[in-house]
C-alpha atoms as a PDB file:
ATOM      1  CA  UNK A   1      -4.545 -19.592  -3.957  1.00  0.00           C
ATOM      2  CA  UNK A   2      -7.287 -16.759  -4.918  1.00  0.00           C
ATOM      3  CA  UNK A   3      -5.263 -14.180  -2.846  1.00  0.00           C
ATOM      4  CA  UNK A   4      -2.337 -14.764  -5.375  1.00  0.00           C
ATOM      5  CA  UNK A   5      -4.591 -13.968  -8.283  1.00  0.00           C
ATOM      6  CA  UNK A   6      -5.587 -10.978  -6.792  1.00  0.00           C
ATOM      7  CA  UNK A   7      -2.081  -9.907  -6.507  1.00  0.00           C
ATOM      8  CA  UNK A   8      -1.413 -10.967  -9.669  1.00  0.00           C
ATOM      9  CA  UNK A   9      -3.987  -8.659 -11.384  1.00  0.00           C
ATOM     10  CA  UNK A  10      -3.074  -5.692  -9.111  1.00  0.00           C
ATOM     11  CA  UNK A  11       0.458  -5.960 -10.310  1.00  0.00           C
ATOM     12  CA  UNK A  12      -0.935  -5.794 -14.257  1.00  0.00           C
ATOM     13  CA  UNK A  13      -2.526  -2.698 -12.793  1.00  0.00           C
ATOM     14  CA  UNK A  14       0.684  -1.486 -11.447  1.00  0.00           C
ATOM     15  CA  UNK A  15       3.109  -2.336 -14.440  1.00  0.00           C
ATOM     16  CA  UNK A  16       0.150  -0.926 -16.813  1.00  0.00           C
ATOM     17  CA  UNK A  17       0.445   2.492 -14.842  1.00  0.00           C
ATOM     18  CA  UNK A  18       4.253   2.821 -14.881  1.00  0.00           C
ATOM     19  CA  UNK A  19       4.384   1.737 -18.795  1.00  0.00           C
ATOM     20  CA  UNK A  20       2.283   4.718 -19.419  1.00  0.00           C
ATOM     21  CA  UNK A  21       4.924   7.380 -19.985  1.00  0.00           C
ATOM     22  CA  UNK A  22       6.354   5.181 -22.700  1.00  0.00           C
ATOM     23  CA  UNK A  23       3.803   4.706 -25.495  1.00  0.00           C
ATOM     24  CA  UNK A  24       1.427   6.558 -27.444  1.00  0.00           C
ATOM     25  CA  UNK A  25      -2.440   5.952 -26.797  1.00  0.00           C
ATOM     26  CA  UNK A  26      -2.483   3.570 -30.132  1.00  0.00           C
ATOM     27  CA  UNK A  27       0.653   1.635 -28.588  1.00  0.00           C
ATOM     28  CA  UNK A  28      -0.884   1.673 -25.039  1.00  0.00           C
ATOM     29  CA  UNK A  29      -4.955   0.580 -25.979  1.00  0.00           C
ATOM     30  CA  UNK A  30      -3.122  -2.581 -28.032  1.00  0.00           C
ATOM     31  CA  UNK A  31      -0.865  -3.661 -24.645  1.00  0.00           C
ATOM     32  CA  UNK A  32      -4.030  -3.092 -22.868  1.00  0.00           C
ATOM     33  CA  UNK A  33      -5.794  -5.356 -25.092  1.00  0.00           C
ATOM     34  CA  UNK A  34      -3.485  -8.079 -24.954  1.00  0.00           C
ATOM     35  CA  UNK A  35      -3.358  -8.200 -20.920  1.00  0.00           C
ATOM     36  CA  UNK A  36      -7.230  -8.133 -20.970  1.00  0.00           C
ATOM     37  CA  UNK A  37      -6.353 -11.596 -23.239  1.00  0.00           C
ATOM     38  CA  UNK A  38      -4.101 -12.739 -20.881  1.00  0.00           C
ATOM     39  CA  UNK A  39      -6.233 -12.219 -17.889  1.00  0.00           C
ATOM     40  CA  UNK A  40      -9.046 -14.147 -19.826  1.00  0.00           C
ATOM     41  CA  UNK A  41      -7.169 -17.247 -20.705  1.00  0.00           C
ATOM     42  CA  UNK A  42      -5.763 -17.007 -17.132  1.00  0.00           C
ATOM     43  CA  UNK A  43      -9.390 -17.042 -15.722  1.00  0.00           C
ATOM     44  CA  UNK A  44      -9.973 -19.903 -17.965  1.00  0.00           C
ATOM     45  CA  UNK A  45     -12.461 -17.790 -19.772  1.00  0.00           C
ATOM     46  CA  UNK A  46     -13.640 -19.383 -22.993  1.00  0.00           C
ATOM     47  CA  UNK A  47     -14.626 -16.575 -25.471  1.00  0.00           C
ATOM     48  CA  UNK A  48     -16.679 -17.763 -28.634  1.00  0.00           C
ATOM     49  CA  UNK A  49     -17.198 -14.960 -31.196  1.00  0.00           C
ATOM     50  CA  UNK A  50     -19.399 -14.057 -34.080  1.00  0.00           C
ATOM     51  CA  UNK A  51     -18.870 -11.715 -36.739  1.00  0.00           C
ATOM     52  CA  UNK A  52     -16.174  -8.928 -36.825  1.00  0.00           C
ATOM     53  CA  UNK A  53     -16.784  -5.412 -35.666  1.00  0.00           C
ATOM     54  CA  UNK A  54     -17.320  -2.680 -38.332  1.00  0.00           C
ATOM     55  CA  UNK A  55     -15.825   0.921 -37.083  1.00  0.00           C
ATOM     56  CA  UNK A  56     -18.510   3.250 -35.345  1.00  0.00           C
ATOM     57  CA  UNK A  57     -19.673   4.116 -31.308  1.00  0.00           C
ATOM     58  CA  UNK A  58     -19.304   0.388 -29.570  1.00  0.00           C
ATOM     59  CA  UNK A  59     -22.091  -0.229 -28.297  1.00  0.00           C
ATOM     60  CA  UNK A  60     -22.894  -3.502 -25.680  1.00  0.00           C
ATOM     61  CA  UNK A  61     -24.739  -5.232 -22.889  1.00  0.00           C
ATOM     62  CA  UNK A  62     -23.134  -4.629 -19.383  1.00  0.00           C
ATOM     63  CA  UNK A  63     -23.715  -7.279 -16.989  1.00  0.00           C
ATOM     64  CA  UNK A  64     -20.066  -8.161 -15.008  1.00  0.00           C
ATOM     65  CA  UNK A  65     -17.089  -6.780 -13.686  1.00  0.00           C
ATOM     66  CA  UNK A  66     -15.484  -9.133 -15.635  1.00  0.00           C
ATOM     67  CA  UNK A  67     -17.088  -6.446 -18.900  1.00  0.00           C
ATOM     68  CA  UNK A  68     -14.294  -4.043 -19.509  1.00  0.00           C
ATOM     69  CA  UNK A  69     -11.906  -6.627 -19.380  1.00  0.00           C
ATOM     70  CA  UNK A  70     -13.775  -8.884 -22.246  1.00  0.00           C
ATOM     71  CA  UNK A  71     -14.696  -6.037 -24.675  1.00  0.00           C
ATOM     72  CA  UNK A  72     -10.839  -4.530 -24.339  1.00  0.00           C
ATOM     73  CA  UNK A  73     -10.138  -8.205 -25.295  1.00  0.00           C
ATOM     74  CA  UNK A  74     -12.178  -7.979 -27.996  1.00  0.00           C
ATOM     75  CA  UNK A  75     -10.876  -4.391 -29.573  1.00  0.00           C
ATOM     76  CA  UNK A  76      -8.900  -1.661 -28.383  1.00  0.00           C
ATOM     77  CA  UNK A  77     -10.628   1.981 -27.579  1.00  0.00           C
ATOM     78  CA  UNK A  78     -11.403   4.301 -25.422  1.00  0.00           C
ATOM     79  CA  UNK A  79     -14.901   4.639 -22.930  1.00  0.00           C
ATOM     80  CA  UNK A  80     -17.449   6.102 -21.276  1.00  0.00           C
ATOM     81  CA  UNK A  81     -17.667   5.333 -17.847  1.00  0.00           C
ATOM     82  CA  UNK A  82     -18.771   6.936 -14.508  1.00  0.00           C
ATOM     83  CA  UNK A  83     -16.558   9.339 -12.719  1.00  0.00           C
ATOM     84  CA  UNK A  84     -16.325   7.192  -9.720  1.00  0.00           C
ATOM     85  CA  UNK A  85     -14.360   4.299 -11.091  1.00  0.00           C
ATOM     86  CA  UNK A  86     -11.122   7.246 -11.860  1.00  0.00           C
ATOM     87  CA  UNK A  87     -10.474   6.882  -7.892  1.00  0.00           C
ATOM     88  CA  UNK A  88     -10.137   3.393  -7.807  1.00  0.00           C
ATOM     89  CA  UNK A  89      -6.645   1.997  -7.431  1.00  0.00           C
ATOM     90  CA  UNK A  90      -4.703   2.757 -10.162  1.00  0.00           C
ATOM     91  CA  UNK A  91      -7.783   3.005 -13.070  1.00  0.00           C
ATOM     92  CA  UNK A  92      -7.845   6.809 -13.379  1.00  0.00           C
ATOM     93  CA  UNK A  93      -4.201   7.124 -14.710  1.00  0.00           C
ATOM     94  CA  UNK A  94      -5.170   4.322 -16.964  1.00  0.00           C
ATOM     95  CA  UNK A  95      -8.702   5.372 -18.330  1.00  0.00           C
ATOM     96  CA  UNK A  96      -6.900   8.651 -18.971  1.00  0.00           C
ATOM     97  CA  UNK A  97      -3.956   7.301 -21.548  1.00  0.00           C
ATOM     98  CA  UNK A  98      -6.775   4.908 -22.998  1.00  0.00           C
ATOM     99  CA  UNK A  99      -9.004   7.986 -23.596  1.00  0.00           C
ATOM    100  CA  UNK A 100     -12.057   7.187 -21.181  1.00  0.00           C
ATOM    101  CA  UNK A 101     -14.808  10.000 -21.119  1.00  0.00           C
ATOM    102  CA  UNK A 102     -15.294  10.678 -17.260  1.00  0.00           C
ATOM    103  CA  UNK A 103     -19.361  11.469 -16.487  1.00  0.00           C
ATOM    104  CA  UNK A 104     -20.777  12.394 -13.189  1.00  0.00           C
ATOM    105  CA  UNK A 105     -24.067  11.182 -14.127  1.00  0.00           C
ATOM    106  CA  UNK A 106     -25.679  13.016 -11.189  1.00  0.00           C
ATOM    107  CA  UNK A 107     -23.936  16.266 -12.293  1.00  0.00           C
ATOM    108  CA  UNK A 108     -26.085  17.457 -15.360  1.00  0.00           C
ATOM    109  CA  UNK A 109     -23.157  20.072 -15.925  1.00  0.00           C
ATOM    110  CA  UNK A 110     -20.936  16.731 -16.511  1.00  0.00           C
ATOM    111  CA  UNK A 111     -23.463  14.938 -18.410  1.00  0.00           C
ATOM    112  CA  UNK A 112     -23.905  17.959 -20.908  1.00  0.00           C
ATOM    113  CA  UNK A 113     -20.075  18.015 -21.069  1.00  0.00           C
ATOM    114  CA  UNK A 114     -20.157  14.262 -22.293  1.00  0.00           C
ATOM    115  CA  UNK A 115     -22.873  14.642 -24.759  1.00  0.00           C
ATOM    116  CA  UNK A 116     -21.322  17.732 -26.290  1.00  0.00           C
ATOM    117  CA  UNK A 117     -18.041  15.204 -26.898  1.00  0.00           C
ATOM    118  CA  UNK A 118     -19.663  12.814 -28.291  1.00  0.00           C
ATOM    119  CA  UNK A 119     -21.790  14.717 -31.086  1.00  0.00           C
ATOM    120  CA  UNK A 120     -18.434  15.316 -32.550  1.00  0.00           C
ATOM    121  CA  UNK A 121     -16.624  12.099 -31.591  1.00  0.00           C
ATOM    122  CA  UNK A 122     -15.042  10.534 -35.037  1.00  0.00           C
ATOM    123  CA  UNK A 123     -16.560   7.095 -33.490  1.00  0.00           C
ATOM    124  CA  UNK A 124     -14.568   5.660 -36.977  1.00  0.00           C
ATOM    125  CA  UNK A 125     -11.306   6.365 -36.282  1.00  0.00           C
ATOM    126  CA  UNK A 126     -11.222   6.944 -32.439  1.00  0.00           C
ATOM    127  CA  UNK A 127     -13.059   3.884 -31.152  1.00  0.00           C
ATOM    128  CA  UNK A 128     -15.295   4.254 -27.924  1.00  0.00           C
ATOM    129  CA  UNK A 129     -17.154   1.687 -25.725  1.00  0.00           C
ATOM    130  CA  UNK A 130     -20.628   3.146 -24.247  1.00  0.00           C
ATOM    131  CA  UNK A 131     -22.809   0.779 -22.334  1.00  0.00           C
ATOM    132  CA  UNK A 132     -25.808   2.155 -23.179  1.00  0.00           C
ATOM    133  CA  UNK A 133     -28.053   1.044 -20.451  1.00  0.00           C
ATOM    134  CA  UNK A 134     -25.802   2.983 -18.188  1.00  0.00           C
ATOM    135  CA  UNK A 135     -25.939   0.556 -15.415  1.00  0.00           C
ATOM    136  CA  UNK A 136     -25.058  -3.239 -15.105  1.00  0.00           C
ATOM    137  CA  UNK A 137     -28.334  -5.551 -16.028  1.00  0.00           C
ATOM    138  CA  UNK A 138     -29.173  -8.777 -14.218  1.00  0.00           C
ATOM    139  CA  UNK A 139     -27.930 -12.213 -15.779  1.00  0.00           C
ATOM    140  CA  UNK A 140     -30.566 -12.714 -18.315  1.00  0.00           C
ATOM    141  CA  UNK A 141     -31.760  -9.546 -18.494  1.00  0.00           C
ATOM    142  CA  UNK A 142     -31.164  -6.396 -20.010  1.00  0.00           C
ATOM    143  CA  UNK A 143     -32.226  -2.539 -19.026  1.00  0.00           C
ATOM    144  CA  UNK A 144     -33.937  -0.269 -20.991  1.00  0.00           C
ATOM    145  CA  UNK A 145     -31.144   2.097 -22.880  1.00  0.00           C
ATOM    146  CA  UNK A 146     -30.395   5.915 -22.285  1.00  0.00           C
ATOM    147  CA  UNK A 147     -30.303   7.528 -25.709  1.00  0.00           C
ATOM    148  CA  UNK A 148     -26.998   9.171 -25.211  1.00  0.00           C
ATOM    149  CA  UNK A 149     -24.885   7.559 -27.805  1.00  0.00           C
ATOM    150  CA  UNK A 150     -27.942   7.060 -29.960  1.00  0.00           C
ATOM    151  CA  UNK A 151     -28.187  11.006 -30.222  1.00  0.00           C
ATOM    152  CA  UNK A 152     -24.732  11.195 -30.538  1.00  0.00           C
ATOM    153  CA  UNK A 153     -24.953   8.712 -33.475  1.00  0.00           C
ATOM    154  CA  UNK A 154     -27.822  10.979 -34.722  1.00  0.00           C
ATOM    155  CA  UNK A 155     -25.632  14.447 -34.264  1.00  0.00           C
ATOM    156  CA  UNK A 156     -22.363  13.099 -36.051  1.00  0.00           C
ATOM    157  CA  UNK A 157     -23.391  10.672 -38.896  1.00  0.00           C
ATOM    158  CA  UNK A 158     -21.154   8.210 -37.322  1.00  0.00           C
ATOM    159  CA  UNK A 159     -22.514   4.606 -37.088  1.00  0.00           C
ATOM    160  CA  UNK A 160     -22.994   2.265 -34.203  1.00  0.00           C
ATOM    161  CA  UNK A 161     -21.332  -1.443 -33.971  1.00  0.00           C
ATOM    162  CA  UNK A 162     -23.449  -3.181 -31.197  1.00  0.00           C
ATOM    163  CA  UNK A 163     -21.907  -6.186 -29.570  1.00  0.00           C
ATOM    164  CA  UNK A 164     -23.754  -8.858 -27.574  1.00  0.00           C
ATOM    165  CA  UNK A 165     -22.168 -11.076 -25.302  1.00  0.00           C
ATOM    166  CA  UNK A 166     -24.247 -13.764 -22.949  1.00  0.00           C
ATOM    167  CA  UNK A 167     -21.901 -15.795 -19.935  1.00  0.00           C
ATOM    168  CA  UNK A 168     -23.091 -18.855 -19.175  1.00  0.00           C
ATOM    169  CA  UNK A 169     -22.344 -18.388 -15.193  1.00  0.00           C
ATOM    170  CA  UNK A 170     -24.961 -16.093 -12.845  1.00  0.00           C
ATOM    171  CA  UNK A 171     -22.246 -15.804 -10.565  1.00  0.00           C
ATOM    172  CA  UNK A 172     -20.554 -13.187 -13.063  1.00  0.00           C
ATOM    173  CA  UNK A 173     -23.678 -10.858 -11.850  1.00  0.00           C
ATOM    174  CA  UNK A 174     -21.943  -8.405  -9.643  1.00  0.00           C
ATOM    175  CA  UNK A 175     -25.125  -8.333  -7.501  1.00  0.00           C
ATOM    176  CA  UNK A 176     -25.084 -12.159  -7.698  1.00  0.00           C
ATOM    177  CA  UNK A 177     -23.916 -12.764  -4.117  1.00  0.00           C
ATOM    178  CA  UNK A 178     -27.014 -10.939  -2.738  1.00  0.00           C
ATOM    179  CA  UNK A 179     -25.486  -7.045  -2.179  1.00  0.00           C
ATOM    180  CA  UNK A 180     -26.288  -5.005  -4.524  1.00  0.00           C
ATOM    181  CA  UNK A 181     -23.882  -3.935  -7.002  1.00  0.00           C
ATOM    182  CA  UNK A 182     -21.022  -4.654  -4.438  1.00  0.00           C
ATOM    183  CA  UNK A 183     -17.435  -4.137  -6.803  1.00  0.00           C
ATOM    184  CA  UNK A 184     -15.205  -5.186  -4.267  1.00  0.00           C
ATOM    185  CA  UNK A 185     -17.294  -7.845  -3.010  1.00  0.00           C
ATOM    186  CA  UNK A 186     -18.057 -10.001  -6.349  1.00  0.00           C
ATOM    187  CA  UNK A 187     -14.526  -9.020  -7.342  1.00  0.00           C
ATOM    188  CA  UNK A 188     -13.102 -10.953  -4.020  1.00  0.00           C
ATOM    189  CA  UNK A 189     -15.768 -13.716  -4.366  1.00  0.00           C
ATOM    190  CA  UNK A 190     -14.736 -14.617  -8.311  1.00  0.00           C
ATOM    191  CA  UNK A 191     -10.894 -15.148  -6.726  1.00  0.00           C
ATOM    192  CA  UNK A 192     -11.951 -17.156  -4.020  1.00  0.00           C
ATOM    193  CA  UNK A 193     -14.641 -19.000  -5.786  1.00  0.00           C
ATOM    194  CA  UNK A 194     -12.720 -19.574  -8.714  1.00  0.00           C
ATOM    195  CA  UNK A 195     -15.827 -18.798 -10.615  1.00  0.00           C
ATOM    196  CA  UNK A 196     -15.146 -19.863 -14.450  1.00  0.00           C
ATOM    197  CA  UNK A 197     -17.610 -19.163 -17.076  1.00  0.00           C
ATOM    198  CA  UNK A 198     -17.743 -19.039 -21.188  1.00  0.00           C
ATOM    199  CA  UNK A 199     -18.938 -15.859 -22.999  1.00  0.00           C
ATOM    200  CA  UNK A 200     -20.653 -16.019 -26.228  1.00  0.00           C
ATOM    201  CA  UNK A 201     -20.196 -12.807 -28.402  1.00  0.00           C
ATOM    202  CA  UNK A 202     -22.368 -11.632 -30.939  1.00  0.00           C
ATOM    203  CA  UNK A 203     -20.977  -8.723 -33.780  1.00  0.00           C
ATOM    204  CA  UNK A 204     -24.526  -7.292 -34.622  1.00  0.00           C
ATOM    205  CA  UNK A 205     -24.770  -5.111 -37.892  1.00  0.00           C
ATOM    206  CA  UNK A 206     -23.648  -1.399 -37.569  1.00  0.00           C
ATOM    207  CA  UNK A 207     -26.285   0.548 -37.470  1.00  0.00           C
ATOM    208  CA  UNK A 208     -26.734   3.998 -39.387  1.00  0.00           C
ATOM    209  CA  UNK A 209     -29.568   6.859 -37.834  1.00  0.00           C
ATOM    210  CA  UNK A 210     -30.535   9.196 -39.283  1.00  0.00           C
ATOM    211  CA  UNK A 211     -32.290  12.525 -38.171  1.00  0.00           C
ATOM    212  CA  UNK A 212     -35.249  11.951 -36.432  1.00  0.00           C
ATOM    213  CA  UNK A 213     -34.497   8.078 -35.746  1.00  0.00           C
ATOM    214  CA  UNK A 214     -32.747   7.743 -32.303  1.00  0.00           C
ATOM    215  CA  UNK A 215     -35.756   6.478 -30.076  1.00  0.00           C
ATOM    216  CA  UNK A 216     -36.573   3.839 -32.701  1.00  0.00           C
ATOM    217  CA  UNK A 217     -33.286   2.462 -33.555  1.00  0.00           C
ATOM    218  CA  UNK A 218     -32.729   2.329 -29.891  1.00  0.00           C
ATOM    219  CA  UNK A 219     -35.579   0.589 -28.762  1.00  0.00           C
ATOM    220  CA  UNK A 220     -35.297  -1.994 -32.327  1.00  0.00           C
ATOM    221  CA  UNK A 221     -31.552  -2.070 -31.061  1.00  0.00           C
ATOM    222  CA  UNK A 222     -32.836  -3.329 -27.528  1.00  0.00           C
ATOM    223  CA  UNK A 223     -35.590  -5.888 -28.790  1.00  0.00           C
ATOM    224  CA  UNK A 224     -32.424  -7.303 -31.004  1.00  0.00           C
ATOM    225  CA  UNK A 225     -30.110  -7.937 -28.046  1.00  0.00           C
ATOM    226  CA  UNK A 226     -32.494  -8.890 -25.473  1.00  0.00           C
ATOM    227  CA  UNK A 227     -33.632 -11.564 -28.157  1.00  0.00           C
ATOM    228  CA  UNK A 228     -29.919 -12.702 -27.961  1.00  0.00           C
ATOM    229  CA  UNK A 229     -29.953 -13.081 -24.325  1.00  0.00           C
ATOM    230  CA  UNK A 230     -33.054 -14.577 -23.835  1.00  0.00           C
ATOM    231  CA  UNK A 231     -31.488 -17.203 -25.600  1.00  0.00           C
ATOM    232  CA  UNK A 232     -27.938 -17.664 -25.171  1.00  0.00           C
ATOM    233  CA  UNK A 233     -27.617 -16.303 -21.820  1.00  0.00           C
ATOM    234  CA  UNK A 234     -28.393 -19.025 -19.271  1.00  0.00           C
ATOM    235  CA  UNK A 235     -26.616 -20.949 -16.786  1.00  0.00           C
ATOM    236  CA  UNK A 236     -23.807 -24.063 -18.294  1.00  0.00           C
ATOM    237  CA  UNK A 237     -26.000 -26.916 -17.196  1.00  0.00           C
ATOM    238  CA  UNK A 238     -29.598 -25.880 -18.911  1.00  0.00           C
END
């Protein structure tokens, strides 16, 4: 029963928030990580992966709510993400102890803030997810990037790993169900649905920029992935 799922997952989110108190951030992002696997195989989520991340800024495709789960799957770390998502049940507390970056993005006081943290962010030993297009892209397709953690890469010296992963499902669009970017709603509809789907993820090569090289490593980034998608991203039966 789909409710039961739901219940199940919000009681992850409740055990996850009283467990906080009681390990450090290393401790915490690697029980994170194994829930997220949990939650996968529970979802009957096949996840095929090539290559092995190199350490740098982590750097992939957003398409799904089912996205933080699958790259915290795939490696512990911290993230960017908007400041919106802290008041959601439970996820603040959380995102806090796994060292998420909160950004107003319509604030420019709070973007600055970001930016500042991560042109000294040791991306090596402090891992950190950024989706760089800074939105969710349609199945299939794939936005054109902000250069935030490009001129971050740039400023530091630290390198970027990009990761691209292609579902074989639409219905893992969160605007798939005709609303536009509705959370709760494509959230509800994968429980009730039961919507299953495999994900195909692709290690990339880290990428080094130097001075001067942000807008074309970004855009030769982009052309590289959306190649990827093009491809491997389609619905089960094609």
């Amino acid at each position: 029963m789909w409710i039961i799922e739901i219940l199940y997952f919000i009681y992850i989110l409740i055990r996850l928030r009283l467990e906080i108190p009681f390990y450090s951030q290393e401790e915490y992002r690697k029980n994170v990580t194994n829930w997220c696997r949990r939650l996968m195989k529970r979802y009957n989520t096949k996840i095929y992966v090539h290559g092995k991340p190199q350490p740098g800024f982590l750097v992939p495709n957003h398409t799904s709510y089912l996205d933080p789960v699958l790259v915290l799957a795939l490696k512990a770390g911290g993230a960017v993400a908007k400041r919106e998502i802290k008041d959601y049940l439970l996820f603040g507390p959380i995102g806090q102890k796994l060292g998420v970056l909160w950004v107003k993005r319509e604030k420019k006081k709070s973007r600055s803030s970001v930016i500042d943290q991560l042109n000294k962010w040791d991306a090596v030993n402090k891992p950190l997810w950024i989706f760089p297009e800074g939105t969710t892209s349609p199945f299939g397709e794939l936005y054109p990037f902000k250069m935030g953690v490009f001129k971050a890469a740039e400023n530091s010296g630290m390198p970027i790993q990009p990761l691209v992963f292609c579902f074989d499902n639409p219905s893992v669009d969160w605007s798939s169900n005709g609303n536009d970017k509705d959370v709760l709603g494509s959230m509800i509809d994968f429980y009730r649905n039961k919507i299953r789907t495999n994900v195909y993820c692709f290690w990339l090569d880290p990428i080094t920029i130097k001075p001067g090289e942000a807008k074309q490593k970004s855009d030769e980034l982009h052309a590289k992935m959306l190649k990827y998608i093009k491809r491997f991203e389609r619905p089960r039966n094609e």
